[in-house]
Structures are given as C-alpha cells and as structure tokens.
Protein backbone atom coordinates (compact mmCIF):
# COMPACT_ATOMS: atom_id res chain seq x y z
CA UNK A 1 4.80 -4.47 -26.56
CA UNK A 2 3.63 -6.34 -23.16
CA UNK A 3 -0.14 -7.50 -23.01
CA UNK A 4 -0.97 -5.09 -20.85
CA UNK A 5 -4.15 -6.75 -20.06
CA UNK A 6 -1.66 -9.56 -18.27
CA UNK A 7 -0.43 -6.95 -15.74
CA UNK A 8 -0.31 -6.56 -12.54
CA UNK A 9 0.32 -3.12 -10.75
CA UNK A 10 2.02 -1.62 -7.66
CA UNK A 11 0.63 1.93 -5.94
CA UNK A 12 4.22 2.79 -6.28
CA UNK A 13 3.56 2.64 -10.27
CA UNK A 14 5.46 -0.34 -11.35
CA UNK A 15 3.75 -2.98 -13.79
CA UNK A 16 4.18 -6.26 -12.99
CA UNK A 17 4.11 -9.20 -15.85
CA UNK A 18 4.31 -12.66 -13.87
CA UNK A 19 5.23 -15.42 -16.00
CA UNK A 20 5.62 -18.51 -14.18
CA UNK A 21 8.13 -17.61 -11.18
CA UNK A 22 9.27 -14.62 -13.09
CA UNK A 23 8.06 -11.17 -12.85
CA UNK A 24 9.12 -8.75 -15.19
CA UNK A 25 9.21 -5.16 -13.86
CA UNK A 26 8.92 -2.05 -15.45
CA UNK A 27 7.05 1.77 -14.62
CA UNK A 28 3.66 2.44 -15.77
CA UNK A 29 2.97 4.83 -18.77
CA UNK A 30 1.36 7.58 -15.56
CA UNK A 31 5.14 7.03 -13.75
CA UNK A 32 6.94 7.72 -16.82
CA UNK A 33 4.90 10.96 -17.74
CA UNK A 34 5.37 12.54 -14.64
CA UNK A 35 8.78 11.82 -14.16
CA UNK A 36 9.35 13.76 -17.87
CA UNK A 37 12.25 13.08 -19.92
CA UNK A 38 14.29 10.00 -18.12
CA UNK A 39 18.21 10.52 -18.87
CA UNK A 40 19.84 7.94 -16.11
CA UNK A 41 18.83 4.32 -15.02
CA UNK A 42 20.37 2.47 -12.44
CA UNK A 43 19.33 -0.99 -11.73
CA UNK A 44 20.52 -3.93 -9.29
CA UNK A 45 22.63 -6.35 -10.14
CA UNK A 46 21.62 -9.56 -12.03
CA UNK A 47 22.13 -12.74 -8.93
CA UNK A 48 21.25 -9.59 -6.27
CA UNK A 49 18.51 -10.71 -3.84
CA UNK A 50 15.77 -8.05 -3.73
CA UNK A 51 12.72 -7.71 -1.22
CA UNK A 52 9.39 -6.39 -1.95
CA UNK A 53 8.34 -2.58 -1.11
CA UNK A 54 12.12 -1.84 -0.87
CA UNK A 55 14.21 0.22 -3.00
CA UNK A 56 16.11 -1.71 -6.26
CA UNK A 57 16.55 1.45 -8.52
CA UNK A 58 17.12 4.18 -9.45
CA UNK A 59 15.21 6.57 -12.74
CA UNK A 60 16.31 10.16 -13.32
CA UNK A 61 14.53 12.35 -15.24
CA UNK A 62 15.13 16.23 -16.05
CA UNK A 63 12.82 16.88 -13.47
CA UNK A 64 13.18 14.42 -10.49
CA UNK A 65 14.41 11.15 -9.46
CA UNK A 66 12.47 8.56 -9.06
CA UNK A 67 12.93 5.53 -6.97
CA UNK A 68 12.00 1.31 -8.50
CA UNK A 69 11.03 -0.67 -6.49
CA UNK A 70 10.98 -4.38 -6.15
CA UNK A 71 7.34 -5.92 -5.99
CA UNK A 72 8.54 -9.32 -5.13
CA UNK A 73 11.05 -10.63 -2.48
CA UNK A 74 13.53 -12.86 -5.01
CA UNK A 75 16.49 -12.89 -6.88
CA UNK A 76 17.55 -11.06 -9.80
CA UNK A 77 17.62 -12.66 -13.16
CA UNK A 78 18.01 -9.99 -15.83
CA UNK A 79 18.35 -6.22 -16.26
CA UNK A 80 17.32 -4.33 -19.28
CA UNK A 81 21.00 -3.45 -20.66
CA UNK A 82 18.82 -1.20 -23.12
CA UNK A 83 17.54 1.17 -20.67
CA UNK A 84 20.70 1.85 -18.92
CA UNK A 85 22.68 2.50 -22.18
CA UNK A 86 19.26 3.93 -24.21
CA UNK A 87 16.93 5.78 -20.94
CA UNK A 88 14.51 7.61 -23.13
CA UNK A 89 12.90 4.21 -23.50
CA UNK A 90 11.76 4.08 -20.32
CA UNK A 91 9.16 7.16 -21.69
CA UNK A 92 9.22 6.16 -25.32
CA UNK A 93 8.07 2.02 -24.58
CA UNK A 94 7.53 1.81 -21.10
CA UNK A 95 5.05 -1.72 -21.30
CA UNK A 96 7.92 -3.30 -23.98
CA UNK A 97 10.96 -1.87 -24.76
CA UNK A 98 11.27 0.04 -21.72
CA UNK A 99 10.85 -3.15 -19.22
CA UNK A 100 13.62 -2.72 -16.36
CA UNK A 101 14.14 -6.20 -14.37
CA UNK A 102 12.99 -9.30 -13.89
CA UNK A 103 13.14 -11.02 -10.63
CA UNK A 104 12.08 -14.69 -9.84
CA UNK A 105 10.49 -15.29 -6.72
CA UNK A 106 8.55 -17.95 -4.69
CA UNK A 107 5.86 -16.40 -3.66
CA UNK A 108 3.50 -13.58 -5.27
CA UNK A 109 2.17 -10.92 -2.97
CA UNK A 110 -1.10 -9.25 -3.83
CA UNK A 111 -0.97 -6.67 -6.65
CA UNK A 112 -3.43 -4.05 -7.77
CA UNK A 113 -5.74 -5.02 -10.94
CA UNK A 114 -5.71 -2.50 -13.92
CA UNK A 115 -8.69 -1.02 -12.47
CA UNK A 116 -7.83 -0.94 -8.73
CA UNK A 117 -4.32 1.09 -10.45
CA UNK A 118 -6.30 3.44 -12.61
CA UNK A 119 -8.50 4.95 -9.40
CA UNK A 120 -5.01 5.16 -7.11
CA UNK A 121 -4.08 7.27 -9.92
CA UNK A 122 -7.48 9.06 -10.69
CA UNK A 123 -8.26 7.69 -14.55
C-alpha cells in the first residue's frame, strides 16, 4: 500500500504520488466508493503525451462511468496492466494495488493537501 501521507490530491479525486519526475496516479478511496463496483478500465497508452485537467481514462462501474484524469502535462510511462485485466482493484486497493498510471512530467502544478481534499469532499 502507498504512504498515503506522501499524496497529493486532485478535486477531481485522483491521488497523486510524485516521486522524482514521476507521478503515479490512481482514484481516491471517496472516488472509488461512489463509483460502486468498477468492472471496465481503460487507460492511455504507455509513450502517449497527456495534459493536465484533461481526460486520460476511462472507469466503469455498475453504476456510472467515471472519467481519469491526468494531473500533470507529460508523457506516459506505465499503465497498471492489473487493473485493466483485474478492475475490482480499483475498489478493493485503490492507494496500492489499484494505482492506474504513471506519467513523468517537468513541471508539478499545485495539488490539494490531504486536508484541503478531505473538506472538497466534506470529511
């Protein structure tokens, strides 16, 4: 499991581990919960150039779909292969198992501290 005291967060519920230039990406415990039982990932390509705010992915649950997206502008360095072929851990793991991307970038924008994400969502 992550050190979730290391994260970051986005208000569109993605934790953010940043580990040099890398930032590994996953949803947040709250995301995962609300989206219920997640049966399809999609995520971009490994060498695929992402920008932050903008959509990268795709999590389906049996109650909605939810949109990832990226938190960084950067590049694409590895996809969870686990999630895509194994989607429940996306609810069962989300802060280890259940990570979905990792994306190296220049530049970090400014992300939410634990506390700043627990009053966007009201905890």
């Amino acid at each position: 499991m992550t050190d979730t005291s290391k994260l970051q967060y986005t208000a569109e519920h993605e934790w953010v581990l940043v580990e040099g230039n890398v930032a590994t990406v996953g949803i947040t415990a709250y995301a995962a919960e609300k989206l219920g039982d997640v049966v399809f990932v999609e995520l971009p390509d490994v060498g695929s150039t992402v920008a932050g705010g903008t959509v990268v992915g795709e999590i389906e649950s049996t109650k909605s779909v939810g949109e990832l997206f990226a938190p960084v502008n950067g590049t694409v360095t590895a996809t969870n292969d686990a999630v895509v072929e194994s989607p429940e851990l996306v609810n069962s793991d989300p802060f280890g198992e259940g990570w979905l991307i990792r994306v190296e970038f220049e530049t970090l924008p400014t992300l939410l501290t634990f506390a700043e994400y627990s009053a966007l969502i009201g905890e």
